[in-house]
N, C-alpha and C. Protein backbone atom coordinates (compact mmCIF):
# COMPACT_ATOMS: atom_id res chain seq x y z
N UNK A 1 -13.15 18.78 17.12
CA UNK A 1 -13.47 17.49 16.55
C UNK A 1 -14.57 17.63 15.49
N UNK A 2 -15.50 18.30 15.70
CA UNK A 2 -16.70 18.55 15.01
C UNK A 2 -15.66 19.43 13.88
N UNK A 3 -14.74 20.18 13.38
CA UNK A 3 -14.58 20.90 12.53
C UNK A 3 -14.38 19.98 11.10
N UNK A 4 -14.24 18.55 11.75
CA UNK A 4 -14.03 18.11 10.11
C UNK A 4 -15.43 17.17 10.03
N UNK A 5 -16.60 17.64 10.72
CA UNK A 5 -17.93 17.05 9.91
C UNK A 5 -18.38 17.64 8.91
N UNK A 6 -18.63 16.90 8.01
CA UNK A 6 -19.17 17.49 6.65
C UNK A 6 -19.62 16.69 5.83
N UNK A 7 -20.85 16.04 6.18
CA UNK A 7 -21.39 14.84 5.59
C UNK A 7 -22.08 14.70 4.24
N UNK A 8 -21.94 16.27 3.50
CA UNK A 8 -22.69 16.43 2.04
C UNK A 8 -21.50 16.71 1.52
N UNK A 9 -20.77 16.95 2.23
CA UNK A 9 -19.31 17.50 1.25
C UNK A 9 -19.01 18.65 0.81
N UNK A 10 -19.62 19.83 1.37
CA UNK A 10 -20.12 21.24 1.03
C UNK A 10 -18.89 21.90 1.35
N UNK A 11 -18.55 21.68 1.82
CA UNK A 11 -16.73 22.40 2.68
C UNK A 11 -15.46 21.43 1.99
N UNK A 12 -15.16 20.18 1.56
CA UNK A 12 -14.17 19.25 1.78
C UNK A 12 -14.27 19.21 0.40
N UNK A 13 -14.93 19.02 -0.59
CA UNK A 13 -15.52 18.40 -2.13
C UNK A 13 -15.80 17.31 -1.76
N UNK A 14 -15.76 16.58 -0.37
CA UNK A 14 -16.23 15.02 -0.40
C UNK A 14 -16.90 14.97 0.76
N UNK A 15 -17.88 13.84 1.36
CA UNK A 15 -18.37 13.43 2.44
C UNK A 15 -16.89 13.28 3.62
N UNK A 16 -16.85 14.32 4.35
CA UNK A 16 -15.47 14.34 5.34
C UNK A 16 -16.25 13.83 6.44
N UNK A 17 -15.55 12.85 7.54
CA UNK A 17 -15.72 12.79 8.63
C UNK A 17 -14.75 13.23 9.55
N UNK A 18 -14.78 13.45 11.19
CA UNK A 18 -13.63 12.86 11.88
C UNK A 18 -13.22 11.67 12.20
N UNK A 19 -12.62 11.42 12.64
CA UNK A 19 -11.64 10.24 13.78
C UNK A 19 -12.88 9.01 14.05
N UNK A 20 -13.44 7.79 13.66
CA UNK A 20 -13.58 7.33 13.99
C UNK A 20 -15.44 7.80 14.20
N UNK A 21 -15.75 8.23 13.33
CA UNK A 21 -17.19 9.01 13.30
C UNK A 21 -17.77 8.44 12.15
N UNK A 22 -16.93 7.69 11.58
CA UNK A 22 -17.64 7.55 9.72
C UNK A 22 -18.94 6.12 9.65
N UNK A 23 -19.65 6.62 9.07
CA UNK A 23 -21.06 5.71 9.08
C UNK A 23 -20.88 4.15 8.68
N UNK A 24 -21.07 3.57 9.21
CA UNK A 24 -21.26 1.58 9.11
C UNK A 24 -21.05 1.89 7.22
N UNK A 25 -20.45 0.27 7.21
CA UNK A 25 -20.22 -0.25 5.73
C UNK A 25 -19.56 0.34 5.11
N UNK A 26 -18.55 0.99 5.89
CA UNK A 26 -16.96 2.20 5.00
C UNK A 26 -16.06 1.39 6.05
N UNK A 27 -15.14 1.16 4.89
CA UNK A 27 -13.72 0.89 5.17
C UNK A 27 -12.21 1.46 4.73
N UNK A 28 -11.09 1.47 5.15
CA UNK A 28 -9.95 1.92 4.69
C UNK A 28 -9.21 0.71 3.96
N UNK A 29 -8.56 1.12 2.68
CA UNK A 29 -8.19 0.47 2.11
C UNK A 29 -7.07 -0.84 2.90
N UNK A 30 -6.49 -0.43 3.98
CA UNK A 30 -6.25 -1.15 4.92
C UNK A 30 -6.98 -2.00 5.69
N UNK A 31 -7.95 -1.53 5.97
CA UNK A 31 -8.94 -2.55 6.66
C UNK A 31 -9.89 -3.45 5.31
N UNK A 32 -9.88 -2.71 4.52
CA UNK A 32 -10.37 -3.92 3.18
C UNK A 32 -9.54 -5.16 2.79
N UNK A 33 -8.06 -5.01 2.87
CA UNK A 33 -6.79 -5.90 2.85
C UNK A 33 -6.98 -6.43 4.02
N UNK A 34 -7.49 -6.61 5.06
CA UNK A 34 -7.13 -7.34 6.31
C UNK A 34 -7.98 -8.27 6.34
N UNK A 35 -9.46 -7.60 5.91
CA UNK A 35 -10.78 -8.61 5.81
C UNK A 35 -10.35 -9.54 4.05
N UNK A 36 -9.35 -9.39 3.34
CA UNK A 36 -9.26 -9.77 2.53
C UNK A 36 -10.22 -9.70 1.37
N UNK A 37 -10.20 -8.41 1.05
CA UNK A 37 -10.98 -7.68 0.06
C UNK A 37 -9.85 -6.54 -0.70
N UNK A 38 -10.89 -5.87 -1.56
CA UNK A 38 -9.52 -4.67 -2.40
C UNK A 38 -10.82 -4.36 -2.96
N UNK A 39 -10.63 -2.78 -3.82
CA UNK A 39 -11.41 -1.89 -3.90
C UNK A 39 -12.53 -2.32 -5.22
N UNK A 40 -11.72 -2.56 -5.88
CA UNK A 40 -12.33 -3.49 -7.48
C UNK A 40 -12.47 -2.05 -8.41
N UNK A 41 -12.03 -1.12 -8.11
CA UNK A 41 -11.93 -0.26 -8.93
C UNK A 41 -13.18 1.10 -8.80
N UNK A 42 -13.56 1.06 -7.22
CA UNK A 42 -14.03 1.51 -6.95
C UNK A 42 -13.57 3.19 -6.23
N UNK A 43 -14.25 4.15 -6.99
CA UNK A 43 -13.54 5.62 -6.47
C UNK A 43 -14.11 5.67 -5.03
N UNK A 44 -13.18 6.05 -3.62
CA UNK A 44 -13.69 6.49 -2.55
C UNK A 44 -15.01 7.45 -2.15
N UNK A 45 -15.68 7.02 -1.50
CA UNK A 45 -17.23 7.83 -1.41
C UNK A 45 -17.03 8.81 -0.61
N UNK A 46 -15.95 8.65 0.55
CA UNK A 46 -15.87 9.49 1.95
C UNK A 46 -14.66 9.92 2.43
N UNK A 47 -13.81 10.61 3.15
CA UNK A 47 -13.08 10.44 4.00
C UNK A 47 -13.11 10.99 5.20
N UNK A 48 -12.36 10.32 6.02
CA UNK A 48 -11.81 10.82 7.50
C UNK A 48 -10.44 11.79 7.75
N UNK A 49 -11.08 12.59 8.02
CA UNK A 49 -9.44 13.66 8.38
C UNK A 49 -9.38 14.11 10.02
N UNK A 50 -8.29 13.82 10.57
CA UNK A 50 -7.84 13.94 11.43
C UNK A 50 -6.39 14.48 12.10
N UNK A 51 -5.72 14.82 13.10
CA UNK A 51 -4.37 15.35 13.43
C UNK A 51 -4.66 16.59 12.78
N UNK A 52 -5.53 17.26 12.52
CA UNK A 52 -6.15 19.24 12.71
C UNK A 52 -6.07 19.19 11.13
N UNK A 53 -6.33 18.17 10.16
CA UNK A 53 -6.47 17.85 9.05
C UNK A 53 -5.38 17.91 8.28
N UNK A 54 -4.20 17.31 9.00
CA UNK A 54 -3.03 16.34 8.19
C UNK A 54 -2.99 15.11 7.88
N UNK A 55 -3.89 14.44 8.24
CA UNK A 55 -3.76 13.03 7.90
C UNK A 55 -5.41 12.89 7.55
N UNK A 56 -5.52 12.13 6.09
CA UNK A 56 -6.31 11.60 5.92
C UNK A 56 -6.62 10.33 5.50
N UNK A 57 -7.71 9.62 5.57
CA UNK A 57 -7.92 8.06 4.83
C UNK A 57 -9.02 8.14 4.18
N UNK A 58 -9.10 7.69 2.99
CA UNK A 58 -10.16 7.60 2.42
C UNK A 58 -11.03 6.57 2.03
N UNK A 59 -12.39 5.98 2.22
CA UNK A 59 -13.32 5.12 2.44
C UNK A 59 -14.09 4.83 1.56
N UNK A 60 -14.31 3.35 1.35
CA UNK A 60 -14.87 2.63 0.27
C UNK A 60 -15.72 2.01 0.94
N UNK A 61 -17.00 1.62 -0.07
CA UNK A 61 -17.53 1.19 0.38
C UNK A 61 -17.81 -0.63 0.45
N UNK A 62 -18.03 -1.34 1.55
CA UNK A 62 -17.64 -2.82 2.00
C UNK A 62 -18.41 -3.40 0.74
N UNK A 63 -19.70 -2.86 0.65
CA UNK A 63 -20.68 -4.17 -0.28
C UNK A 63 -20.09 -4.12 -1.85
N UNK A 64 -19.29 -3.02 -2.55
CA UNK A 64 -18.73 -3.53 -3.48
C UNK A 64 -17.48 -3.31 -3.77
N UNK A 65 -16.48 -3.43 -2.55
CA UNK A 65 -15.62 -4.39 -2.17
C UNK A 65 -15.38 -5.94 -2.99
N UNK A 66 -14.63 -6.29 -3.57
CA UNK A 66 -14.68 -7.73 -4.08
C UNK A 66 -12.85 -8.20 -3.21
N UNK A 67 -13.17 -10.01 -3.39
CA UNK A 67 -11.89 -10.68 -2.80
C UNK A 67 -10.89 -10.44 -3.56
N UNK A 68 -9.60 -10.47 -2.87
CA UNK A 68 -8.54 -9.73 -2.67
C UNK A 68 -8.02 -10.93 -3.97
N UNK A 69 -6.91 -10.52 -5.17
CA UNK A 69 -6.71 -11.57 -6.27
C UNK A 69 -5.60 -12.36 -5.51
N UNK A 70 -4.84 -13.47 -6.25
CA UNK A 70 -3.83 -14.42 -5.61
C UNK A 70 -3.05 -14.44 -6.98
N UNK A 71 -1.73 -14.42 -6.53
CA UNK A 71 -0.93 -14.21 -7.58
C UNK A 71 -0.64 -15.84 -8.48
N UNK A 72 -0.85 -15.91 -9.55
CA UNK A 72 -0.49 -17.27 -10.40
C UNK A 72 1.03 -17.64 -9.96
N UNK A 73 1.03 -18.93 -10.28
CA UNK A 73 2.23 -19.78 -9.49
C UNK A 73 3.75 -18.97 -11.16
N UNK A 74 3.13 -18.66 -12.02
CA UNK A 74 4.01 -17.95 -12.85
C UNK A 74 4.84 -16.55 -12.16
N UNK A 75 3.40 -15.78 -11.51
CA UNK A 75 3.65 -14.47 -11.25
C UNK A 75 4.78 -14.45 -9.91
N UNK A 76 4.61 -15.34 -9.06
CA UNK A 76 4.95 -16.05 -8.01
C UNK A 76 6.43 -16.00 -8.27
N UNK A 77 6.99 -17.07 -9.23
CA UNK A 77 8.46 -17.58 -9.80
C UNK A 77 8.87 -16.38 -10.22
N UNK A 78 7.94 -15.02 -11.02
CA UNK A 78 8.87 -14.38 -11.45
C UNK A 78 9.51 -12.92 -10.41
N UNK A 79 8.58 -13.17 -9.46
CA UNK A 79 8.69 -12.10 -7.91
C UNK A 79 10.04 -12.42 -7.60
N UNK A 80 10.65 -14.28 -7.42
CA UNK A 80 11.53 -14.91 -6.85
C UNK A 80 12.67 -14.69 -7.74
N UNK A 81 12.22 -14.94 -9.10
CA UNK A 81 13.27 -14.38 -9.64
C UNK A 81 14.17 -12.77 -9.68
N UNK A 82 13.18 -12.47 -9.77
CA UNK A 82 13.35 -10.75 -9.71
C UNK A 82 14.44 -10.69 -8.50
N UNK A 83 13.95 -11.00 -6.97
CA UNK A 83 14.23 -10.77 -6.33
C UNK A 83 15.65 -11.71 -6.06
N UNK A 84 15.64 -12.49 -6.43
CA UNK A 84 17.32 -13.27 -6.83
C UNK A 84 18.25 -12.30 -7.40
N UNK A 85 17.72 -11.30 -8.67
CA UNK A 85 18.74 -10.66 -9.24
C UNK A 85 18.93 -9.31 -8.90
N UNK A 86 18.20 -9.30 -7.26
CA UNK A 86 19.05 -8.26 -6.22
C UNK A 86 19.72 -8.56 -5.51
N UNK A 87 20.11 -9.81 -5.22
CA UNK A 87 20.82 -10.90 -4.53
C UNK A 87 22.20 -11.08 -5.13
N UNK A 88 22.37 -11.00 -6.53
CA UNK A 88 23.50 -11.39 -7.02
C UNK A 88 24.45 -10.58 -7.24
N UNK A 89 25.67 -10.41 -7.25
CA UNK A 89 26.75 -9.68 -7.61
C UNK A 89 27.08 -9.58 -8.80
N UNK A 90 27.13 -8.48 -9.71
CA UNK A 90 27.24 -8.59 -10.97
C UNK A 90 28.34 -8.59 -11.06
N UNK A 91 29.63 -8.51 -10.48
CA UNK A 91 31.14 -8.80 -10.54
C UNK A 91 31.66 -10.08 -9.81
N UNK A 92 31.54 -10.71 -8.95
CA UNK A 92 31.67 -12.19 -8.51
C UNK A 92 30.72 -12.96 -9.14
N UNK A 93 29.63 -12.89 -9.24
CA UNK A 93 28.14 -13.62 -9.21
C UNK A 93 27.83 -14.14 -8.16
N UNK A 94 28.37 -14.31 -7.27
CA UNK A 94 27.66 -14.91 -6.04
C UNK A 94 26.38 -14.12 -5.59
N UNK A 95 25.60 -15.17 -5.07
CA UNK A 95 24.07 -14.91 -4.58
C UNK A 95 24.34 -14.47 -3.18
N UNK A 96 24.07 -13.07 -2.45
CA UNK A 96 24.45 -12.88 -1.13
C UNK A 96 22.73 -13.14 -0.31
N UNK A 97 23.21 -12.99 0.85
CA UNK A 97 21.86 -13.05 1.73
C UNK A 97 21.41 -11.79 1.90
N UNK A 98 21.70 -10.95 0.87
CA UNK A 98 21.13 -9.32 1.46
C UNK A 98 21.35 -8.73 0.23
N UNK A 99 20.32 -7.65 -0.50
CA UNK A 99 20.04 -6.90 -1.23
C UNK A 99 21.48 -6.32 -1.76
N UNK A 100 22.05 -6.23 -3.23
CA UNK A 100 22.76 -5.48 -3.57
C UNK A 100 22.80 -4.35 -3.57
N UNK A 101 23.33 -3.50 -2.91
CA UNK A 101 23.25 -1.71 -3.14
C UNK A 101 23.39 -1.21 -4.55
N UNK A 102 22.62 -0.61 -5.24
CA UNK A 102 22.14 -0.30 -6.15
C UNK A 102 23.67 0.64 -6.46
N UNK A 103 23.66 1.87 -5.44
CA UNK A 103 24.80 2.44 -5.65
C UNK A 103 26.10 2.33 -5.99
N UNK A 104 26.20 0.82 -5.62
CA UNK A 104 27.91 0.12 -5.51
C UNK A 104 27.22 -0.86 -6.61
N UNK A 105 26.59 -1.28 -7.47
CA UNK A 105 25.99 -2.09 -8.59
C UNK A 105 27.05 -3.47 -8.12
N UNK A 106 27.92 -4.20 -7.03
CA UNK A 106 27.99 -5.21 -6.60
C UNK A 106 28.21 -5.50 -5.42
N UNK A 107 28.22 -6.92 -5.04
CA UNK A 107 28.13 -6.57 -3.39
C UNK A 107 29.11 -6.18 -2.74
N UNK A 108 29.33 -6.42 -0.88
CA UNK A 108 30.49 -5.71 0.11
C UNK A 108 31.71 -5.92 -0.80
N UNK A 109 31.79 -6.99 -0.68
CA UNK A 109 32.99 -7.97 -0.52
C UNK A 109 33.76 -7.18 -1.54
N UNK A 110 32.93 -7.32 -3.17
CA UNK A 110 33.58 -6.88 -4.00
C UNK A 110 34.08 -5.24 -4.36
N UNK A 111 32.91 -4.35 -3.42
CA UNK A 111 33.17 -3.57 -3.38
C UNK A 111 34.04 -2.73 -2.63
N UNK A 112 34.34 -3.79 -1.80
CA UNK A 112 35.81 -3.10 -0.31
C UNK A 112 37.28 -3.35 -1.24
N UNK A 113 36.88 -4.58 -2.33
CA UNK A 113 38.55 -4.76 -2.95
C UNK A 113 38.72 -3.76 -3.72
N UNK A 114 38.25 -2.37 -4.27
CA UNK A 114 38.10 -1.59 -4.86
C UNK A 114 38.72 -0.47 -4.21
């Protein structure tokens, strides 16, 4: 457990912790999204490596952390749109309830009469 302490960064190139060892006011970009925050363009100060150092997360720090943005009611319509014109069949046009397969470029239906 102790093999991934390295709190100057002398071994890792960064401040490494283990599992659940990392000092107050660091968060994972996951746990910054939950408290409803995001990085603001901030480079990671630290990380945690763990599973004999296959998995890592890397840690920002909370105080300049800023709130998480909200998408404009434009950006919004054009998500819906987008996502309509994976919906549609480019050979019937019908709007299905499920993603067009990219591979078959239209949906079941049209693609079983084939």
């Amino acid at each position: 457990m102790t093999v991934f302490y390295d709190p100057t960064g002398s071994r890792y190139g960064m401040p490494t912790y283990p599992y659940r060892m990392a000092p107050d006011g660091l968060a994972t970009r996951r746990q910054l999204r939950a408290a409803g925050l995001r990085p603001a363009g901030q480079e990671p100060v630290c990380q945690i490596l763990w599973r004999r150092g296959k998995r890592v997360a890397y840690l920002y720090r909370l105080d300049l952390a800023k709130p998480k943005r909200t998408a404009t009611p434009a950006q919004r319509e054009a998500v819906t749109k987008a996502l309509r014109a994976r919906r549609t069949c480019q050979v019937c046009g019908l709007v299905q309830p499920y993603y067009i397969p990219r591979r078959y470029g239209c949906c079941l239906d049209c693609h079983g009469g084939h």
